[in-house]
C-alpha atoms as a PDB file:
ATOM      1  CA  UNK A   1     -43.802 -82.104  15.853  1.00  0.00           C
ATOM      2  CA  UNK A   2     -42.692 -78.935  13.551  1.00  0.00           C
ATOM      3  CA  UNK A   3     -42.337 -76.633  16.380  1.00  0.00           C
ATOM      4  CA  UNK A   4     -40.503 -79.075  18.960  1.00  0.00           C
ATOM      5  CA  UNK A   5     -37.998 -79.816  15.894  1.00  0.00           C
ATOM      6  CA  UNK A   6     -37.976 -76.251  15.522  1.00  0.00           C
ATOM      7  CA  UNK A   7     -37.157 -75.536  19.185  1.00  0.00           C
ATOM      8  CA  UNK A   8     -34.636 -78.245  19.451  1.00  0.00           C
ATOM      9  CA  UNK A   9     -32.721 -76.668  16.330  1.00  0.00           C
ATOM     10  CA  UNK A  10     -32.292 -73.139  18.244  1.00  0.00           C
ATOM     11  CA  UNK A  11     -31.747 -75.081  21.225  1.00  0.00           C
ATOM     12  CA  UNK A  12     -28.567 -76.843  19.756  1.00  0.00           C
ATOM     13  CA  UNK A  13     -27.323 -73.773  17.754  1.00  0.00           C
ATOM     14  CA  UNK A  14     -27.899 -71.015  21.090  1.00  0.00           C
ATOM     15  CA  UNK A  15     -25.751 -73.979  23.099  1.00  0.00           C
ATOM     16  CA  UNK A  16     -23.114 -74.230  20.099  1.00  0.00           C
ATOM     17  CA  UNK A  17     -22.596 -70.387  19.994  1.00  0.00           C
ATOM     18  CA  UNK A  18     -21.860 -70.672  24.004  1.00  0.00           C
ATOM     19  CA  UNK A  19     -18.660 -72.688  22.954  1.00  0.00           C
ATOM     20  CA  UNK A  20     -17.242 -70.814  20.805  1.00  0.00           C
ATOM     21  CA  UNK A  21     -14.128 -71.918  18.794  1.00  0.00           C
ATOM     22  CA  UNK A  22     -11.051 -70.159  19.066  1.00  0.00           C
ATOM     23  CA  UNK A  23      -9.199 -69.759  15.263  1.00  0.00           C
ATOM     24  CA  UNK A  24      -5.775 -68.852  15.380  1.00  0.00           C
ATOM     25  CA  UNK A  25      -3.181 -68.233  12.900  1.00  0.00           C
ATOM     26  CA  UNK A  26       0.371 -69.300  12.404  1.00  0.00           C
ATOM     27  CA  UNK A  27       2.950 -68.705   9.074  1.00  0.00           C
ATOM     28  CA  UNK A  28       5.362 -70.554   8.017  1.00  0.00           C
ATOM     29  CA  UNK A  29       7.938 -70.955   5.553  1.00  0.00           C
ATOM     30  CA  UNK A  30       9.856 -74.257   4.464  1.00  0.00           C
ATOM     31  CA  UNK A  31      10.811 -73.945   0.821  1.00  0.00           C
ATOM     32  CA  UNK A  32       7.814 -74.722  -1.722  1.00  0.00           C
ATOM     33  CA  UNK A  33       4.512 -73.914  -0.269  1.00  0.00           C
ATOM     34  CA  UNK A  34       2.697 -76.750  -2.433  1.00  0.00           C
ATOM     35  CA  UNK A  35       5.042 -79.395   0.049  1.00  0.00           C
ATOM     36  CA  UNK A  36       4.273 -77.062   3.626  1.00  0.00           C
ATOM     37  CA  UNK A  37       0.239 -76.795   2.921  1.00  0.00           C
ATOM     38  CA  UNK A  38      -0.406 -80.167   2.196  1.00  0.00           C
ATOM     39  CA  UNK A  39       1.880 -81.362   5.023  1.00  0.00           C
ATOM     40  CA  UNK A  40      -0.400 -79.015   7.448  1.00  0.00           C
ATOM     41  CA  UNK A  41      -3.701 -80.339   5.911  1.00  0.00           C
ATOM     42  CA  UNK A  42      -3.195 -83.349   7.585  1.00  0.00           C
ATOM     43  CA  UNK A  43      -2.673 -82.405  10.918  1.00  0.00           C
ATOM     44  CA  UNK A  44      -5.966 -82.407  13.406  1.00  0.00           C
ATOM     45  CA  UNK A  45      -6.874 -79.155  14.558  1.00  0.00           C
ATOM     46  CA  UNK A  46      -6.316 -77.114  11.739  1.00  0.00           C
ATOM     47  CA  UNK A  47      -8.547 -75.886   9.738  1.00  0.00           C
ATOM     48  CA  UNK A  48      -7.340 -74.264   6.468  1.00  0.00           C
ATOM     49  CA  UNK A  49      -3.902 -73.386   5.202  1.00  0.00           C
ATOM     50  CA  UNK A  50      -3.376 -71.126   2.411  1.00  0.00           C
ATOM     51  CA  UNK A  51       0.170 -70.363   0.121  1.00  0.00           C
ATOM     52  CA  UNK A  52       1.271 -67.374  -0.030  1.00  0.00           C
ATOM     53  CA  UNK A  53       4.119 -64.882   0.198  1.00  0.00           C
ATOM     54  CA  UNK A  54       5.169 -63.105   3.114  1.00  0.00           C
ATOM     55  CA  UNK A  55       8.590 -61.566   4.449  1.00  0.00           C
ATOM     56  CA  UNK A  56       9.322 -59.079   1.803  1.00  0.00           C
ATOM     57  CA  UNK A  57       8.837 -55.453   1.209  1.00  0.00           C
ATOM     58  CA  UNK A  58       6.631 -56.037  -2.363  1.00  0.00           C
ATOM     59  CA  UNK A  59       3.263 -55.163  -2.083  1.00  0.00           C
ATOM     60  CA  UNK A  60       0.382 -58.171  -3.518  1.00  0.00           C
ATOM     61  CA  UNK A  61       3.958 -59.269  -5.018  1.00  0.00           C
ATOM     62  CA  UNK A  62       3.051 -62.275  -7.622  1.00  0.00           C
ATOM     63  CA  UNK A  63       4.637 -66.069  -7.992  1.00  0.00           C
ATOM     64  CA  UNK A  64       6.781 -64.754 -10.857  1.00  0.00           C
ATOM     65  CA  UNK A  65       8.383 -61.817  -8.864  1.00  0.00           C
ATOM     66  CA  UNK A  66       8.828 -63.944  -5.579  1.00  0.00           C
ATOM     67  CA  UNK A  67      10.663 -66.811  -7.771  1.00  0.00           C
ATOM     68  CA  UNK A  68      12.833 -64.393  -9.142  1.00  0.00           C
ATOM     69  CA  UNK A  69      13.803 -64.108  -5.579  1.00  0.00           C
ATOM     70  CA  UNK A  70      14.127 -60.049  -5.753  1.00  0.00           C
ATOM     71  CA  UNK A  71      11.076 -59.121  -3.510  1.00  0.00           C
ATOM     72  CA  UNK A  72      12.568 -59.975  -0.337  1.00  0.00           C
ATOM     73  CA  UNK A  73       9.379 -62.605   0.497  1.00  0.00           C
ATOM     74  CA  UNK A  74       9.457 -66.492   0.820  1.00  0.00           C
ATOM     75  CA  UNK A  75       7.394 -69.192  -0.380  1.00  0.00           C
ATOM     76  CA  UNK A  76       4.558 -69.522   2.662  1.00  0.00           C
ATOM     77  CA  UNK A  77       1.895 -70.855   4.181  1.00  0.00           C
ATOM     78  CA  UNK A  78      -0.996 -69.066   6.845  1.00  0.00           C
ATOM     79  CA  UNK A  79      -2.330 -72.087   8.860  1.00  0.00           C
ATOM     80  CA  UNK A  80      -5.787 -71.679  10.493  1.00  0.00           C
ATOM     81  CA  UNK A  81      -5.880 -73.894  13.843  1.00  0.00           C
ATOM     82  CA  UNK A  82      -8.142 -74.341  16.623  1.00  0.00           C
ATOM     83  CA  UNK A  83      -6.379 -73.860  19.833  1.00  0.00           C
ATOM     84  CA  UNK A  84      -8.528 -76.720  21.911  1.00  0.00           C
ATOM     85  CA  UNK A  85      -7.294 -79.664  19.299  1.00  0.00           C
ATOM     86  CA  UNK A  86      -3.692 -78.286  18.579  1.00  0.00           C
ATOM     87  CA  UNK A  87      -1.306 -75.793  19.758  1.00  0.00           C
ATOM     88  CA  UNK A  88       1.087 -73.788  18.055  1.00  0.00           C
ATOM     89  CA  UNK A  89       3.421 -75.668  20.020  1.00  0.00           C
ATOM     90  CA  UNK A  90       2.826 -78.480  18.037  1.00  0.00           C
ATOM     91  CA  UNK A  91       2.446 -77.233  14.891  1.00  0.00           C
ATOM     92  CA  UNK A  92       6.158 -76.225  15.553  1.00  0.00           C
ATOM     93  CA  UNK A  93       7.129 -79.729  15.959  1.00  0.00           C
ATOM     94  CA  UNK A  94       5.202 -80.378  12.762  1.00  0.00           C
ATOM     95  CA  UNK A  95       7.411 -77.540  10.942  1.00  0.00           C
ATOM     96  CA  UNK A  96      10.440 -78.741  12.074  1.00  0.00           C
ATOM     97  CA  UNK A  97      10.116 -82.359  11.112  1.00  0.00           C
ATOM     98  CA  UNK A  98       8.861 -81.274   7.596  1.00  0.00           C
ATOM     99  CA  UNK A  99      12.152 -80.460   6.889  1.00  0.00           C
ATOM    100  CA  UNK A 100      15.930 -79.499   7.334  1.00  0.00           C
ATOM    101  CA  UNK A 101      16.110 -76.476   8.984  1.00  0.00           C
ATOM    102  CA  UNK A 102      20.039 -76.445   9.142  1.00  0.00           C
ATOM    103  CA  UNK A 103      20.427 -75.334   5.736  1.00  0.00           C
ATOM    104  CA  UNK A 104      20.796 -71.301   5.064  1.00  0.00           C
ATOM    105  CA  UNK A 105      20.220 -72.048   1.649  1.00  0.00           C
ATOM    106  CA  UNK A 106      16.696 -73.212   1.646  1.00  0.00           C
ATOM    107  CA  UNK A 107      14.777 -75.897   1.401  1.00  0.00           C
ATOM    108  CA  UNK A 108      16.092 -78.654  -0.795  1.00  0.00           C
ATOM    109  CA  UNK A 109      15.479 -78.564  -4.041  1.00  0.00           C
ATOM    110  CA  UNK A 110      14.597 -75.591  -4.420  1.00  0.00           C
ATOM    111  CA  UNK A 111      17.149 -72.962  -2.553  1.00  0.00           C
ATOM    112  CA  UNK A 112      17.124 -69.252  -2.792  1.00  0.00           C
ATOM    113  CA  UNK A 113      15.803 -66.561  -0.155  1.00  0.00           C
ATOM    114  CA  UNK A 114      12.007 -67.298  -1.645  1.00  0.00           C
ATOM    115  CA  UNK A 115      12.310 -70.781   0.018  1.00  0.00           C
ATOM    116  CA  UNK A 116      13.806 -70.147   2.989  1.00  0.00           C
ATOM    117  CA  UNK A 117      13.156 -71.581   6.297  1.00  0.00           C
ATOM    118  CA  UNK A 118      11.496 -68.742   8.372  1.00  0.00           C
ATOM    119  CA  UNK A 119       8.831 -68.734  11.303  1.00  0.00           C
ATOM    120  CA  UNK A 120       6.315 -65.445  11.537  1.00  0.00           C
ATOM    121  CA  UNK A 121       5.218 -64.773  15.211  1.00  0.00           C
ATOM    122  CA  UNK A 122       2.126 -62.304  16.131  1.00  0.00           C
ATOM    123  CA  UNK A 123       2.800 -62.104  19.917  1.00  0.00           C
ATOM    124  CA  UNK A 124       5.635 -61.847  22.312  1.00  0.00           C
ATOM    125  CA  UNK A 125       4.113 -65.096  23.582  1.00  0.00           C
ATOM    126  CA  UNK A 126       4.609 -66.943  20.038  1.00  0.00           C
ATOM    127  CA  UNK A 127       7.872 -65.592  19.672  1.00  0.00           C
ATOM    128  CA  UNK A 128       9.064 -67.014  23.182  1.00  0.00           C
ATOM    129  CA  UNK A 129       7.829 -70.767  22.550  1.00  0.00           C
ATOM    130  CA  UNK A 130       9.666 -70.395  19.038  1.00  0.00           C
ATOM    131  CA  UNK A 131      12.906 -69.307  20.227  1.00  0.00           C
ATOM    132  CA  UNK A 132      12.443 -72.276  23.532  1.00  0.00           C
ATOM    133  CA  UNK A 133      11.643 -74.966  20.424  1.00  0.00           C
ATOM    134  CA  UNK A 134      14.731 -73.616  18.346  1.00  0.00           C
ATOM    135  CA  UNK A 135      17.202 -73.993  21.126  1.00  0.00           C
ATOM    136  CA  UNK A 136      15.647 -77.586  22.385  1.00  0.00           C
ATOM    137  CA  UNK A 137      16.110 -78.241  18.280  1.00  0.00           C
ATOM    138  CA  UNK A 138      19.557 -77.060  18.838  1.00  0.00           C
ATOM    139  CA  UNK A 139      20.639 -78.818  21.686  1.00  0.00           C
ATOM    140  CA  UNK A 140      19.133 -82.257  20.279  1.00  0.00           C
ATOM    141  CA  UNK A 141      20.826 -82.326  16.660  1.00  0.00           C
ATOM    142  CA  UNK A 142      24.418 -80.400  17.776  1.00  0.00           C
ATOM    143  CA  UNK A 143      23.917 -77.834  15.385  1.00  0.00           C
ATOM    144  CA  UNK A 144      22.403 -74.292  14.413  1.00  0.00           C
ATOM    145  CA  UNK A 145      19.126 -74.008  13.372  1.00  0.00           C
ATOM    146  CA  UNK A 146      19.133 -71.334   9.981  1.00  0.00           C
ATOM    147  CA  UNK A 147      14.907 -70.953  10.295  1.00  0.00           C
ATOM    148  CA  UNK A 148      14.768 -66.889  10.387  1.00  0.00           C
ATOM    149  CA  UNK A 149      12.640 -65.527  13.369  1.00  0.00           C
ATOM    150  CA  UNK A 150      10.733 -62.116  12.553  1.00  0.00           C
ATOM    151  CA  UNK A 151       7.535 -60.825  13.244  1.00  0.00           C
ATOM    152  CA  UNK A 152       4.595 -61.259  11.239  1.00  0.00           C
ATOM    153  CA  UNK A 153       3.645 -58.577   9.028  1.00  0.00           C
ATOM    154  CA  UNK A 154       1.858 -59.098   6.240  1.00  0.00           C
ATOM    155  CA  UNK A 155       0.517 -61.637   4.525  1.00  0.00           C
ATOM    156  CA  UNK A 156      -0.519 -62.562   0.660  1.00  0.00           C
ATOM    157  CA  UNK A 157      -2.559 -65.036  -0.854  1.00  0.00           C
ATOM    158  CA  UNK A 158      -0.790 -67.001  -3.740  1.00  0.00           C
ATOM    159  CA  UNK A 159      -2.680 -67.369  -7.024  1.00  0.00           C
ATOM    160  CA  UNK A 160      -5.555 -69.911  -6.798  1.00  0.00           C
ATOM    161  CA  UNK A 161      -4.023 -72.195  -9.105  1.00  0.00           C
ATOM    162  CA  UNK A 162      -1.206 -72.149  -6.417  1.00  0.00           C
ATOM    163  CA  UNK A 163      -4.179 -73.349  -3.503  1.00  0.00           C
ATOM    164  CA  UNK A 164      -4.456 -76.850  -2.558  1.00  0.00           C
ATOM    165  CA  UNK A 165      -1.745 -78.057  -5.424  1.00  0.00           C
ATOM    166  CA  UNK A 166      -0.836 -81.557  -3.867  1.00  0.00           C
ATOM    167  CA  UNK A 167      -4.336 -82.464  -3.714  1.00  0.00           C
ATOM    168  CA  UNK A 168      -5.369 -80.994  -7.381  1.00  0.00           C
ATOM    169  CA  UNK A 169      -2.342 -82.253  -9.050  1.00  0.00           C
ATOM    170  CA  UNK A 170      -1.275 -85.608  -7.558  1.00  0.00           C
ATOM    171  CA  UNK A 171       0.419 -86.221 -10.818  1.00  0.00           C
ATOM    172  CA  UNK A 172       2.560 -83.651 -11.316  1.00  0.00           C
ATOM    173  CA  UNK A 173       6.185 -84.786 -11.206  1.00  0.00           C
ATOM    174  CA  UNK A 174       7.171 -82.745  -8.727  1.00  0.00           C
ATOM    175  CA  UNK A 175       4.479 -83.667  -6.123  1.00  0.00           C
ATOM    176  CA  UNK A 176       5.036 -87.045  -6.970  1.00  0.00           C
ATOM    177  CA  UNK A 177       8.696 -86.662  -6.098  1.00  0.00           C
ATOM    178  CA  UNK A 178       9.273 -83.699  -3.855  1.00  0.00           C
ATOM    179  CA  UNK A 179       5.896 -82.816  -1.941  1.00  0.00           C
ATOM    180  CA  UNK A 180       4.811 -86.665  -1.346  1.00  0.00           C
ATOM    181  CA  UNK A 181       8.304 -87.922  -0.430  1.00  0.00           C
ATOM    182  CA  UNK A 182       8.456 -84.650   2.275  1.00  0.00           C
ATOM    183  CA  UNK A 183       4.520 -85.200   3.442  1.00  0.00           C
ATOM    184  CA  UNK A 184       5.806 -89.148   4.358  1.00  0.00           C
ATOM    185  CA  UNK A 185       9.153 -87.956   6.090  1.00  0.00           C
ATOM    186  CA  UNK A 186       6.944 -85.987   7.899  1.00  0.00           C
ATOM    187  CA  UNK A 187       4.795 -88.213   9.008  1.00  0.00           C
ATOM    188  CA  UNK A 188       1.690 -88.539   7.015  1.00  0.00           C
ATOM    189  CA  UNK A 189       0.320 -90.664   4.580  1.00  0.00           C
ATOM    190  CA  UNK A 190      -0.537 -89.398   0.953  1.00  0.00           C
END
């Protein structure tokens, strides 16, 4: 009985590795990256998102120097998806219901170039279904869309305390009133 369990266990894992799962990545930003990653959490298909900082010039640039706003990066998030359950098509719809993308300012509250609305593409390809989405976006509310549109360069990891911050601090008063109120609008339940 040992050996056929043994031979049905590489059986089922030589199958599994024939399907192999294709991870991509997007990045976003939409003004505080606690409110973006726990928005993305929710939505089937993907399968980690980290905050970070991206979009600057800074190298490993740290929470302190990004809020100052003098690094040039934004407040972001790097979303791991699998491409057979979601699309980066419609993580784009996610991104733009998440929040107002109209305003050059930011992302209310918190407003400054660190919490800007910006997209990252890493192929011509994801470039060309942003720019399609942004002028649908357009055309639908009667106005211009202020999300910036540049290619992905670099990417850093936020502080761990930073990671998973909804989640690890439901009470916080501003989760309670910014990221939980957005995460709803959005469409998700707490």
């Amino acid at each position: 009985m040992k050996c056929l369990s043994i031979a049905l266990t590489a059986t089922l894992l030589f199958t599994a590795g024939l399907h192999a799962v294709e991870l991509k990545k997007a990045t976003f930003a939409a003004g505080c990256f606690w409110c973006v990653e726990a928005i993305f959490e929710r939505v089937p298909g993907v399968t980690d998102v980290i905050s970070g900082y991206t979009g600057g010039k800074e190298k490993d640039p740290t929470y302190e120097q990004v809020g100052g706003g003098n690094t040039g990066h934004c407040e972001a998030v790097e979303i791991t998806y699998d491409a057979e359950i979601t699309s980066y098509s419609k993580l784009l719809d996610v991104f733009w219901k998440s929040h107002d993308p109209t305003d050059a300012r930011g992302v209310a509250p918190d407003f400054g170039k660190q919490y800007r609305s910006a997209l990252f593409y890493r192929s011509p390809e994801e470039k060309a279904v942003i720019e399609a989405s942004k002028t649908a976006l357009e055309k639908k509310l009667g106005k211009k869309i202020a999300t910036e549109i540049s290619a992905f360069e670099k990417f850093y990891p936020a502080e761990a305390y930073h990671q998973n911050y909804v989640k690890l601090n439901p009470k916080n008063p501003y989760v309670r009133n910014v990221s939980i109120p957005r995460l709803i609008e959005a469409g998700f339940k707490e």
